[in-house]
C-alpha atoms as a PDB file:
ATOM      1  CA  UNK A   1       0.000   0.000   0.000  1.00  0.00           C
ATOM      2  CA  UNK A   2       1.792   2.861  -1.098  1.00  0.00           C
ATOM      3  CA  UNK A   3      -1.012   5.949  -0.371  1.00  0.00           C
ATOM      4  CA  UNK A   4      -1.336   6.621   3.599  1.00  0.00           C
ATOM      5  CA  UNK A   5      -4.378   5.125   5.369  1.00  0.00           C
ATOM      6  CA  UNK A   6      -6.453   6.429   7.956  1.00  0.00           C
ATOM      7  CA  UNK A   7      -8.421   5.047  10.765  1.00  0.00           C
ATOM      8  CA  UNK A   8     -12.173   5.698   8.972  1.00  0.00           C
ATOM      9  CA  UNK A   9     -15.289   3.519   8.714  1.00  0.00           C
ATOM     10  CA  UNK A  10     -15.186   0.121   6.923  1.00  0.00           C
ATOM     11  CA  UNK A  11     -10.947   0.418   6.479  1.00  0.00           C
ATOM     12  CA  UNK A  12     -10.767   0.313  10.668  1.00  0.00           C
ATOM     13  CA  UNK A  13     -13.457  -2.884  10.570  1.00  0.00           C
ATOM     14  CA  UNK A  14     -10.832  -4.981   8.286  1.00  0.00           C
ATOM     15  CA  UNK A  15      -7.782  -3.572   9.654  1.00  0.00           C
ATOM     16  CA  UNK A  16      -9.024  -4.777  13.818  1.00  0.00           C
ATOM     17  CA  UNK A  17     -10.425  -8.375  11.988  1.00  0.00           C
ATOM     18  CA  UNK A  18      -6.964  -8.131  10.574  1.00  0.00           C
ATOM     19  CA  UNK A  19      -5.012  -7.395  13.465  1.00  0.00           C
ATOM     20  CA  UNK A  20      -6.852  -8.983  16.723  1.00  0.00           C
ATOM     21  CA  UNK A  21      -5.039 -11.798  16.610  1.00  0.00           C
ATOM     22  CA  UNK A  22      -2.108 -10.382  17.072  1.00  0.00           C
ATOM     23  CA  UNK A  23      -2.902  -8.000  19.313  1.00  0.00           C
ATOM     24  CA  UNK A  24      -4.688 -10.756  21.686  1.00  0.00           C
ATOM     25  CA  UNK A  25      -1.707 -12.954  21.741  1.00  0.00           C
ATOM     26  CA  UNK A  26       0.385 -10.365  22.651  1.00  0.00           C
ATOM     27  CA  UNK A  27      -1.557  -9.199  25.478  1.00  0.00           C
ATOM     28  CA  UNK A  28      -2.249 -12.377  27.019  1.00  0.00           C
ATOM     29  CA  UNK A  29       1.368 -13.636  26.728  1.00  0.00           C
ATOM     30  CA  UNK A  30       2.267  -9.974  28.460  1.00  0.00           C
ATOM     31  CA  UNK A  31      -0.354 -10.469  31.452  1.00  0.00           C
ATOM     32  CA  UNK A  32      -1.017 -14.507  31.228  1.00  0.00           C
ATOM     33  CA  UNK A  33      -4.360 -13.842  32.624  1.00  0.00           C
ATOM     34  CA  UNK A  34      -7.611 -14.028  29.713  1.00  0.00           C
ATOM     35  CA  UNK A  35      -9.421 -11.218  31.232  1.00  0.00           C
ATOM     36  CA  UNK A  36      -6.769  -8.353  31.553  1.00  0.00           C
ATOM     37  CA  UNK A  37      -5.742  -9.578  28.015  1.00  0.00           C
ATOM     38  CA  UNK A  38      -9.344  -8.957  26.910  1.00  0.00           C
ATOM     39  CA  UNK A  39      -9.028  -5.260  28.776  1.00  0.00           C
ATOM     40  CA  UNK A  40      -5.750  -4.810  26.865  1.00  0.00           C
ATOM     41  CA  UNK A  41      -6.967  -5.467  23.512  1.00  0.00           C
ATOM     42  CA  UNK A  42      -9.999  -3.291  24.071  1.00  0.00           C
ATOM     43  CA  UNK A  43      -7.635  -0.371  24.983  1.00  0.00           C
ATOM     44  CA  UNK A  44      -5.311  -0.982  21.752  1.00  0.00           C
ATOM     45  CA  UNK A  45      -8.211  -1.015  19.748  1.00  0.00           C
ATOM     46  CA  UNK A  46     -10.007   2.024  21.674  1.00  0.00           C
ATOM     47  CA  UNK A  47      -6.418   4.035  20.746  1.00  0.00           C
ATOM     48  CA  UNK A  48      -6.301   2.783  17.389  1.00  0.00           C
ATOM     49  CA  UNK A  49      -9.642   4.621  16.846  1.00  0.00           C
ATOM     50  CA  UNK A  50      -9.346   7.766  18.392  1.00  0.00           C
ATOM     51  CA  UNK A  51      -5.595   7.801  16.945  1.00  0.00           C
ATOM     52  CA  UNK A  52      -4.402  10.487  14.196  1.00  0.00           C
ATOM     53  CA  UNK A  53      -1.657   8.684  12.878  1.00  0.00           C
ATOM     54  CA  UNK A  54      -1.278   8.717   9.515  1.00  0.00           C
ATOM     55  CA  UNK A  55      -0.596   5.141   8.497  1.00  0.00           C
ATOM     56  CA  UNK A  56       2.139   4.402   5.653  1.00  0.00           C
ATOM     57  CA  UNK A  57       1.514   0.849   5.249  1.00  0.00           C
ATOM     58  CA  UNK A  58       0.202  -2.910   6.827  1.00  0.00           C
ATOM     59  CA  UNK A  59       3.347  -3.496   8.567  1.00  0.00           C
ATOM     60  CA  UNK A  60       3.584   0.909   9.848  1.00  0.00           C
ATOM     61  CA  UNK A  61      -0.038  -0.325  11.520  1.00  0.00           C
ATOM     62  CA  UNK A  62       1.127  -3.700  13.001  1.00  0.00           C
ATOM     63  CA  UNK A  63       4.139  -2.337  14.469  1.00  0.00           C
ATOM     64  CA  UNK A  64       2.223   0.709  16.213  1.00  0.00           C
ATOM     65  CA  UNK A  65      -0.476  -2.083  17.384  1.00  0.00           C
ATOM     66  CA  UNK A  66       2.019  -4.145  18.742  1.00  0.00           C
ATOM     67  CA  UNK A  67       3.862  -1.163  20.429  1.00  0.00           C
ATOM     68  CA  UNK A  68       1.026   0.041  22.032  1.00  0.00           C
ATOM     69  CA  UNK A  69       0.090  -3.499  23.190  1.00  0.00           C
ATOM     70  CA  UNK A  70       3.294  -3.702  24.942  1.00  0.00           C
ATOM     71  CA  UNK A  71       2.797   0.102  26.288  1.00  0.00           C
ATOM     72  CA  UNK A  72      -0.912  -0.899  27.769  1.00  0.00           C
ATOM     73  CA  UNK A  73       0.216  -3.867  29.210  1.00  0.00           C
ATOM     74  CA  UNK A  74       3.287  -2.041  30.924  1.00  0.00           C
ATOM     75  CA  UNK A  75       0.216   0.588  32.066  1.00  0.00           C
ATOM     76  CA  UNK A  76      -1.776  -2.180  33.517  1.00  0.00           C
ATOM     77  CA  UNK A  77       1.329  -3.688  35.960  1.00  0.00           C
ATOM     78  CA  UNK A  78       2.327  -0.137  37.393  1.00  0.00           C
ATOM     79  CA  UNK A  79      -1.280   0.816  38.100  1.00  0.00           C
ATOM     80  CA  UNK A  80      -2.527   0.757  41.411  1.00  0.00           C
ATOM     81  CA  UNK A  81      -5.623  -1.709  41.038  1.00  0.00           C
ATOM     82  CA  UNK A  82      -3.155  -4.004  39.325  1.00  0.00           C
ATOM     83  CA  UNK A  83      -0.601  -4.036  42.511  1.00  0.00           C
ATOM     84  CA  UNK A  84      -3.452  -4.496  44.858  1.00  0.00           C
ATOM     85  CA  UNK A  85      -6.118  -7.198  43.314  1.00  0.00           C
ATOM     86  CA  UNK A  86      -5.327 -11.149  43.417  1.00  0.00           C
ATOM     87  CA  UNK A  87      -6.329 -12.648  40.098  1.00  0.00           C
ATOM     88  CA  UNK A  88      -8.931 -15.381  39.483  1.00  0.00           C
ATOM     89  CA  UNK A  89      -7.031 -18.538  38.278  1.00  0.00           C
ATOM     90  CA  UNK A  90      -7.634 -19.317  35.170  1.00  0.00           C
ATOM     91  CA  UNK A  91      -6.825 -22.716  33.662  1.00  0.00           C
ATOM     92  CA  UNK A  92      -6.390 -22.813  29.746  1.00  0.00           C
ATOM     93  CA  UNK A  93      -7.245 -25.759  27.676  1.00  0.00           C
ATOM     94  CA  UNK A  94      -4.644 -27.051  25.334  1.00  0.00           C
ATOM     95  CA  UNK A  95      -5.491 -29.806  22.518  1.00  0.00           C
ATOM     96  CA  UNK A  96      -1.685 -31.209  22.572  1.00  0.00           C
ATOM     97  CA  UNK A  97      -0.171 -31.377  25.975  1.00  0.00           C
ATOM     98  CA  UNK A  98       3.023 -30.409  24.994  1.00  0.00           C
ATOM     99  CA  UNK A  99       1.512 -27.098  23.807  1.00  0.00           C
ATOM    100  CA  UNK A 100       0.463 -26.314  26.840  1.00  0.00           C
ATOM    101  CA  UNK A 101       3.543 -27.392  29.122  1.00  0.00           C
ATOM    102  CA  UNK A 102       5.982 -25.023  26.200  1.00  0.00           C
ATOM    103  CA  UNK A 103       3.470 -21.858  26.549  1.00  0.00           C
ATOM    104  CA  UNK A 104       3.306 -22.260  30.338  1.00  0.00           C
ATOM    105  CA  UNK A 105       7.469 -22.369  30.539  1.00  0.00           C
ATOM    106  CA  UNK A 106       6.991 -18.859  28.346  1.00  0.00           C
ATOM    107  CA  UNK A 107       4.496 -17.380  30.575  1.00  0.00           C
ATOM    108  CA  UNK A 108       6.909 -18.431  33.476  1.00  0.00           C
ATOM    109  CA  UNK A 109       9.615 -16.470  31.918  1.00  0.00           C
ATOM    110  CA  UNK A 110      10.290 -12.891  33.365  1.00  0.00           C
ATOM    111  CA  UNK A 111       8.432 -10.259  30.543  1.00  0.00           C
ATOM    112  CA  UNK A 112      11.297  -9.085  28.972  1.00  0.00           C
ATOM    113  CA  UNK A 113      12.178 -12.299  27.710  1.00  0.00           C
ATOM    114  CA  UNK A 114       8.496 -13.628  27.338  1.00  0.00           C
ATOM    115  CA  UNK A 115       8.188 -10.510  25.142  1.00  0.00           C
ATOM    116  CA  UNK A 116      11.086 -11.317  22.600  1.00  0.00           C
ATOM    117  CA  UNK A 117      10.171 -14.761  22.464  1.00  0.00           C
ATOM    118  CA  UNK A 118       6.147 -14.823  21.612  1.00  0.00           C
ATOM    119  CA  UNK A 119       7.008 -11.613  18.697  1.00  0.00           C
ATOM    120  CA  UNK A 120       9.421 -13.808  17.545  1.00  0.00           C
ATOM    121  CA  UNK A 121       7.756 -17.796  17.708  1.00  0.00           C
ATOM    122  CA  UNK A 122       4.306 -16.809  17.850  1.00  0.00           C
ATOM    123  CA  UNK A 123       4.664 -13.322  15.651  1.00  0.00           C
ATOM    124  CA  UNK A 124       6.976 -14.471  13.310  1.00  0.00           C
ATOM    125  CA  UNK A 125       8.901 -11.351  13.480  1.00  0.00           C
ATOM    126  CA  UNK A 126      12.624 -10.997  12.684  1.00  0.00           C
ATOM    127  CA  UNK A 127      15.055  -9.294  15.273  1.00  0.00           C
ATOM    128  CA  UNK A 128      14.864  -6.077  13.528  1.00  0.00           C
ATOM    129  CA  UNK A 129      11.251  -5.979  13.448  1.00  0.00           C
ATOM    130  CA  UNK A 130      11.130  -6.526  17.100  1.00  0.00           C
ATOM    131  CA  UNK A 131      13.319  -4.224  18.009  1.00  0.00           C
ATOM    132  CA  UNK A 132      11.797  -1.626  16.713  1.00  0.00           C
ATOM    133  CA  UNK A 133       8.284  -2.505  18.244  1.00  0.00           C
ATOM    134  CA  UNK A 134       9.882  -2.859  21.492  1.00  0.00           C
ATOM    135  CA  UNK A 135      12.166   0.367  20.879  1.00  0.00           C
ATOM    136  CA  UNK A 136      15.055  -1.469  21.843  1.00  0.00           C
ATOM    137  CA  UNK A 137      19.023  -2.181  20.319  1.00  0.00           C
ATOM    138  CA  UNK A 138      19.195  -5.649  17.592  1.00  0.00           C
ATOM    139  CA  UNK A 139      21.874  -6.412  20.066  1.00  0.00           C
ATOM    140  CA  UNK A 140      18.956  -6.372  23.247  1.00  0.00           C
ATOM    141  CA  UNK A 141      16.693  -8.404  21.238  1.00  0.00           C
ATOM    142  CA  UNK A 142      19.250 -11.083  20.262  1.00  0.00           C
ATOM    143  CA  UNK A 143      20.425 -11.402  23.913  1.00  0.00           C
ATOM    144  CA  UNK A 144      17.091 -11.808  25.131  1.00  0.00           C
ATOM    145  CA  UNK A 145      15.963 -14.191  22.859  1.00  0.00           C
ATOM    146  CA  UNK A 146      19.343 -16.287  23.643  1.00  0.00           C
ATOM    147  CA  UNK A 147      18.520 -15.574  27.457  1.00  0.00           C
ATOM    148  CA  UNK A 148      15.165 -16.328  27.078  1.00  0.00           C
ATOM    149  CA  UNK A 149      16.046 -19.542  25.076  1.00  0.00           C
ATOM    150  CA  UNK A 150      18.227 -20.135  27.795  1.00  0.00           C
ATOM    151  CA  UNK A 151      16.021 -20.033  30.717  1.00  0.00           C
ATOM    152  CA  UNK A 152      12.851 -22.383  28.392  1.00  0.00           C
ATOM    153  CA  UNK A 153      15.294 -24.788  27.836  1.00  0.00           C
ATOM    154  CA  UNK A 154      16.184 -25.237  31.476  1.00  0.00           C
ATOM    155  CA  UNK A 155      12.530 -25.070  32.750  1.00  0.00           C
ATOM    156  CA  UNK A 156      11.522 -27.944  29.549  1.00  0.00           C
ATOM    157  CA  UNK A 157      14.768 -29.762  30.893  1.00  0.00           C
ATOM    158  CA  UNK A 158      16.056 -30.231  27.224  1.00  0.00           C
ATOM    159  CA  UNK A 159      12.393 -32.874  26.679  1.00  0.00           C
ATOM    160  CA  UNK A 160      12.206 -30.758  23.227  1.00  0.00           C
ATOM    161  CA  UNK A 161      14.210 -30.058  19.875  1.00  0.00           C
ATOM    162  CA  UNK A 162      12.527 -27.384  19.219  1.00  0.00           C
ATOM    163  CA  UNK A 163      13.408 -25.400  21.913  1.00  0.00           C
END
């Protein structure tokens, strides 16, 4: 898309079908919990309306979605109600078992490394890409995802190639 998009009528409709995904993944691998992620994704979306930004292309949109995912999910853990409520348990269902043991050793990691590594397994986004949603050095993103790597492989006690 070469000609600059804005955020009117039927073009926001496709772009949030588009997008939620992404956003929703994000959110809940940021708070682990399914209703805070839910509260996120409203708030992205809720900004992605009332924003002004002109948009250059697909990818300009997906990168400010996914940067102000990580921004509203930063919000939520230094507010106040956040500090002081005890979250509901919530169990997640998983068809394959080993699914659900590998995206519980993620959500176990801290979120700077739980970050890195859902934009880059889950997101399929390269280290540049992520580093500039995350507005941090190629260098940071590579030694997280090592780190990160690291600390998934130790926590899966080597029980998959894949990792």
């Amino acid at each position: 898309m070469t000609e600059e998009m804005s955020c009117t009528g039927s073009s926001t409709d496709k772009i949030i079908r588009e997008h939620f995904n992404t956003v929703y993944r994000l959110a809940l691998a940021q708070a682990g919990n399914v209703s805070i992620a839910e509260d996120i994704t409203q708030d992205v979306f809720l900004r992605f309306i009332q924003s002004n930004t002109e948009f250059v292309s697909d990818e300009h949109i997906k990168a400010w979605l996914i940067r102000v995912t990580i921004n509203c999910a930063k919000s939520v853990f230094r507010s106040a109600w956040f500090r002081t409520s005890v979250p509901l348990k919530e169990e997640l269902s998983f068809d394959i078992p080993e699914k659900s043991e590998v995206y519980f050793a993620v959500q176990d990691l801290p979120l700077k490394y739980r970050t890195v590594i859902h934009l880059f397994y889950y997101e399929d986004m390269n280290i540049k890409e992520i580093a500039q949603c995350t507005s941090s050095k190629e260098s940071t993103v590579k030694s997280r995802l090592f780190r990160g790597r690291e600390l998934l492989r130790e926590k899966l006690k080597g029980g998959y190639d894949f990792v």
